[in-house]
C-alpha atoms as a PDB file:
ATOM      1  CA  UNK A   1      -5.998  26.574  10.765  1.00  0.00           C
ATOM      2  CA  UNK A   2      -9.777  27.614  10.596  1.00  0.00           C
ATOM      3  CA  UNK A   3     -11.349  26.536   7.263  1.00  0.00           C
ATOM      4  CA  UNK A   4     -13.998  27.970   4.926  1.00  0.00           C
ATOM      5  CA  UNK A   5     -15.650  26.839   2.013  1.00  0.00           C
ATOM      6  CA  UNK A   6     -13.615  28.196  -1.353  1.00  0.00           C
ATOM      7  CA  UNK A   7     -10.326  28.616   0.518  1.00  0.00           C
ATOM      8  CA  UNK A   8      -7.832  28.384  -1.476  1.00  0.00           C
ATOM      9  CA  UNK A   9      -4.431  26.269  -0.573  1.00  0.00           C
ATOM     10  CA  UNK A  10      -1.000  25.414  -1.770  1.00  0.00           C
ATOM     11  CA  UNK A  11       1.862  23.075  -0.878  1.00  0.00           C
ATOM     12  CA  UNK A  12       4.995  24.446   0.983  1.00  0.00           C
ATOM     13  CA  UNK A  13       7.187  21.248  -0.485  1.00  0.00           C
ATOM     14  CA  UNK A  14       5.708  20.897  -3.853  1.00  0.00           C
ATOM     15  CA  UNK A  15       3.418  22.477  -6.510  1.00  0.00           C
ATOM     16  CA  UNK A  16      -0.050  20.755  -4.835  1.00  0.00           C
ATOM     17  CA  UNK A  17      -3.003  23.143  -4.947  1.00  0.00           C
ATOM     18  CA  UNK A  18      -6.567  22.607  -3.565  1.00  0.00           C
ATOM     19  CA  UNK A  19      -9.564  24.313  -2.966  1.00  0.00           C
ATOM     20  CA  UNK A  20     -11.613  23.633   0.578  1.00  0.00           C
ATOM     21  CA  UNK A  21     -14.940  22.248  -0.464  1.00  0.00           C
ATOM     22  CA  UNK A  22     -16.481  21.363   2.848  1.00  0.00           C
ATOM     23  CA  UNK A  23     -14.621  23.142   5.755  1.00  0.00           C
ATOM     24  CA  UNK A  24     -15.496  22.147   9.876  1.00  0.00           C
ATOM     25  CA  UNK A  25     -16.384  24.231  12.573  1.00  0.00           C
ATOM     26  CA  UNK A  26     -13.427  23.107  14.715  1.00  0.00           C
ATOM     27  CA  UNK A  27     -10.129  24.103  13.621  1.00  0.00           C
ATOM     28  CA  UNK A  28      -8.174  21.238  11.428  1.00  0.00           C
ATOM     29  CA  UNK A  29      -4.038  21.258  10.656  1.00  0.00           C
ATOM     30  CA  UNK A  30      -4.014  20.443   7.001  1.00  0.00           C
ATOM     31  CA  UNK A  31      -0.836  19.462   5.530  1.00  0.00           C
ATOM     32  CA  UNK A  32       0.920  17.880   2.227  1.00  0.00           C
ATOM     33  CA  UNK A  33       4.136  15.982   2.202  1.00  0.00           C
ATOM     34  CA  UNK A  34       4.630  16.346   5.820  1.00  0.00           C
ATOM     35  CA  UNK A  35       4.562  20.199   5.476  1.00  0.00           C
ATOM     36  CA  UNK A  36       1.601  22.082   6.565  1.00  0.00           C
ATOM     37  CA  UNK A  37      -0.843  23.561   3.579  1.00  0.00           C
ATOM     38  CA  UNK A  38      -0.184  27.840   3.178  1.00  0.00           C
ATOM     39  CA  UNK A  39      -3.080  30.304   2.200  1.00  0.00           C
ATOM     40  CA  UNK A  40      -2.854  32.040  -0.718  1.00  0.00           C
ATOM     41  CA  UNK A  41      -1.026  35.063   0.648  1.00  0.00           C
ATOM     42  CA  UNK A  42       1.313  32.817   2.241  1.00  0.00           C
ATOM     43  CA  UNK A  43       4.991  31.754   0.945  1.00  0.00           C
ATOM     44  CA  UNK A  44       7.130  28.971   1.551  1.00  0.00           C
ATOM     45  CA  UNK A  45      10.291  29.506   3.320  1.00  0.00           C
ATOM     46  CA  UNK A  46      12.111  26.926   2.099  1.00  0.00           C
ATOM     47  CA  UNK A  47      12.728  25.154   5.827  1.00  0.00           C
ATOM     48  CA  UNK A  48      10.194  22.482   5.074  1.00  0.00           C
ATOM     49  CA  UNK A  49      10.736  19.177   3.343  1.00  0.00           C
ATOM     50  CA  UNK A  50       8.604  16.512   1.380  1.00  0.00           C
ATOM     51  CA  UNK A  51       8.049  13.227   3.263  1.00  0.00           C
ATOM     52  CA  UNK A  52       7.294  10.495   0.418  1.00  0.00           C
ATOM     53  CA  UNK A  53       6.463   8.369   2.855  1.00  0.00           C
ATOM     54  CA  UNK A  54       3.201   9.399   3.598  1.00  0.00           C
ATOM     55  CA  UNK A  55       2.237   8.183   0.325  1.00  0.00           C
ATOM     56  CA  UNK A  56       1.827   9.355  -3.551  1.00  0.00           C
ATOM     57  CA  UNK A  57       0.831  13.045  -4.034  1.00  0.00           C
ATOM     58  CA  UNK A  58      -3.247  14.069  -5.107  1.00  0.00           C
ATOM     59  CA  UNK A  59      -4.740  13.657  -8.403  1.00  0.00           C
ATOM     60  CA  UNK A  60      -5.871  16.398 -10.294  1.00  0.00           C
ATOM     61  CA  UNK A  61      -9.589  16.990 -10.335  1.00  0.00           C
ATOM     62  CA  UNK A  62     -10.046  14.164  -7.160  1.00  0.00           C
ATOM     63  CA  UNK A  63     -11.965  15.596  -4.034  1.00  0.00           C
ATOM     64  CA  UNK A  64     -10.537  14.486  -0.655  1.00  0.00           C
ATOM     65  CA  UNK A  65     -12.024  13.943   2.388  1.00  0.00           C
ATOM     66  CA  UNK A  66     -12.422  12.801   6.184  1.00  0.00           C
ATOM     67  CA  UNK A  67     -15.833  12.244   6.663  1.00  0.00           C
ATOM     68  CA  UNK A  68     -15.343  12.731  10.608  1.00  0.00           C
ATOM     69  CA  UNK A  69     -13.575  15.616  11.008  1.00  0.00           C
ATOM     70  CA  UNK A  70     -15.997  17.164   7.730  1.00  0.00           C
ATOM     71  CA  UNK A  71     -13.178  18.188   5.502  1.00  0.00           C
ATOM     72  CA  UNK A  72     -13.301  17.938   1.890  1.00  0.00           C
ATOM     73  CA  UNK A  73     -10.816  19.024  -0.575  1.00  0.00           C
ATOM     74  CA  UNK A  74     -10.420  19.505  -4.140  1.00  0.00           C
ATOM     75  CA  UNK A  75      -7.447  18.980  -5.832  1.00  0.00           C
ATOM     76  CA  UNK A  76      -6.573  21.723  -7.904  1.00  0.00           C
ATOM     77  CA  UNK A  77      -3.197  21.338  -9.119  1.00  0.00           C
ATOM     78  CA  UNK A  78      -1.498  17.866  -8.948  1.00  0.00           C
ATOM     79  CA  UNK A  79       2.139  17.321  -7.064  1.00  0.00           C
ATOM     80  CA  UNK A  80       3.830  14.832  -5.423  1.00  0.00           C
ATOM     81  CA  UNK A  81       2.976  14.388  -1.358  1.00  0.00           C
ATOM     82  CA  UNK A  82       0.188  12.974   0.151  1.00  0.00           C
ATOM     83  CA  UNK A  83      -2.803  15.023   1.621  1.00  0.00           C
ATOM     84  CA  UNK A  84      -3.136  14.840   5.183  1.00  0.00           C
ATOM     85  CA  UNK A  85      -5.790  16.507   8.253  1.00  0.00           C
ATOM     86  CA  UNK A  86      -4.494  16.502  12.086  1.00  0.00           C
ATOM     87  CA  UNK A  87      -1.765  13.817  10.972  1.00  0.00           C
ATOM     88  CA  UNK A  88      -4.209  11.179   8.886  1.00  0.00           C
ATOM     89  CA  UNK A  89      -3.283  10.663   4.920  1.00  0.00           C
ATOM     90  CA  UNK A  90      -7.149  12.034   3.549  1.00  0.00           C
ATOM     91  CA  UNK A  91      -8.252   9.262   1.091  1.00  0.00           C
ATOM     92  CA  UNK A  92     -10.015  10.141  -2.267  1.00  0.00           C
ATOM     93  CA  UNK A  93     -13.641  10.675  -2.080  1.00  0.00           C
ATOM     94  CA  UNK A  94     -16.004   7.774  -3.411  1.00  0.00           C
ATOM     95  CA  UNK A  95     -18.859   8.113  -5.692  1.00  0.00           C
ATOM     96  CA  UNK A  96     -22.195   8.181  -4.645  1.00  0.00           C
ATOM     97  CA  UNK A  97     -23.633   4.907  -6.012  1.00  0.00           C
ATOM     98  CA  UNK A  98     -26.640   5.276  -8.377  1.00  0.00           C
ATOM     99  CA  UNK A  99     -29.893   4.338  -7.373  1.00  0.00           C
ATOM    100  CA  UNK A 100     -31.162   1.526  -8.891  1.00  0.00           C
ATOM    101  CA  UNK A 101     -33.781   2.321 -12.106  1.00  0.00           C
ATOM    102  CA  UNK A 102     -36.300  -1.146 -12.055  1.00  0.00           C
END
């Protein structure tokens, strides 16, 4: 799937929304749960189910993000199923650490 900044995505297996903050130039397969993420004129079809396996589901507000393939997501709506790009679980996004004031 080709990616843009402000796309907007939801699960196909659960009710996991998220936002594309950072998108790449090469095309990435995003999926949750196993299932592979659906624009927003897209609907499920009710062939595809939730792998738990994969790990717990996002948390609501928590960015996303594999620094070398440049994707970034936002997590937009909570569910259960983990986040994943080309087959790799996305871990959240760290904070920047603070410079130091002395």
């Amino acid at each position: 799937m080709k990616l843009k900044a402000g796309l907007k995505l939801q699960s196909a297996v659960s009710d996991v929304q998220v936002v594309v903050v950072r998108a790449p130039d090469d095309e990435v397969e995003l999926a949750c749960g196993g299932a592979p993420l659906l624009g927003p004129d897209d609907q499920a079809d009710g062939s595809a189910s939730l792998d738990a396996s994969l790990g717990d589901g996002p948390a609501l507000g928590k960015r996303y993000a594999d620094e070398d393939l440049g994707v970034e997501l936002l997590c937009t709506k909570a569910g259960d199923g983990a986040l994943t790009a080309n087959g790799t679980v996305l871990p959240v996004k760290g904070a920047k650490p603070l410079p130091a004031s002395d």
